[in-house]
Protein backbone atom coordinates (compact mmCIF):
# COMPACT_ATOMS: atom_id res chain seq x y z
CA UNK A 1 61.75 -20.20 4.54
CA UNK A 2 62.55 -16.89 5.46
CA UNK A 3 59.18 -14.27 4.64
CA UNK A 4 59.70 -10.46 4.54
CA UNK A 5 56.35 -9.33 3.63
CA UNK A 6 53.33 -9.79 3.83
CA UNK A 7 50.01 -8.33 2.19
CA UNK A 8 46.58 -8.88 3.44
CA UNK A 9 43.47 -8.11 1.13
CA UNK A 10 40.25 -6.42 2.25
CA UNK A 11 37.50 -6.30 0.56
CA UNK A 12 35.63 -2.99 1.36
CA UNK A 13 32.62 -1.23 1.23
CA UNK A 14 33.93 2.43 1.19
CA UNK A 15 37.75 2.95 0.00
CA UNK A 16 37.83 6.24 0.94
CA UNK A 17 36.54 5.85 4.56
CA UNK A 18 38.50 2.61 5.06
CA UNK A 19 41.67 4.61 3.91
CA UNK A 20 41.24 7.47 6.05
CA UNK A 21 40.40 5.00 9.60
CA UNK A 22 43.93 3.79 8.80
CA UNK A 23 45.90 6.94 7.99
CA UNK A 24 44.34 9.02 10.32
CA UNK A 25 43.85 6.58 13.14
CA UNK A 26 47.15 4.53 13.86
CA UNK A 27 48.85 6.70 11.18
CA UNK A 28 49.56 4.51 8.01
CA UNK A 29 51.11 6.03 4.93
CA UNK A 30 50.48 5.22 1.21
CA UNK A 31 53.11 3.12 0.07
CA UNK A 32 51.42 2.78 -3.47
CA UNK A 33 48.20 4.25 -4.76
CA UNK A 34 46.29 2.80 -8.22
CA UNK A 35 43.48 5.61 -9.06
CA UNK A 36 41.32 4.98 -12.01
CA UNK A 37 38.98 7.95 -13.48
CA UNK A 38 40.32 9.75 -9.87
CA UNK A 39 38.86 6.80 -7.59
CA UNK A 40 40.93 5.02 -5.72
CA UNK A 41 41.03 1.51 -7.02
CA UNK A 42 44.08 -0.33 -4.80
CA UNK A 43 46.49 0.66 -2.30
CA UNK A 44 49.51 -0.32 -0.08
CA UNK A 45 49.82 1.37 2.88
CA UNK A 46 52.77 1.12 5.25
CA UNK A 47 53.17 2.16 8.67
CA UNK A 48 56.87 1.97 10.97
CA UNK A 49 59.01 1.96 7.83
CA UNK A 50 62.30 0.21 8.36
CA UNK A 51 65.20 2.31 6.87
């Protein structure tokens, strides 16, 4: 078996803040955004992309 990704879930109390620990602390990037009625609903984010 050979696994190349893989996506955790967290269940959150505050998107927003969450989001912003992780971009703006170790530096993650969106890798996909799903906004509904402009709140952010679900995201990937990515950090140390592999080109």
């Amino acid at each position: 078996m050979s696994v190349n990704k893989v996506v955790p879930f967290f269940a959150v109390k505050d998107m927003v803040q969450s989001v912003a620990f992780y971009i703006e602390g170790p530096g993650f990037e969106f890798e996909f955004k799903w906004e509904k009625h402009g709140l952010l609903q679900f995201c990937n984010l990515q950090i140390g992309v592999r080109t």
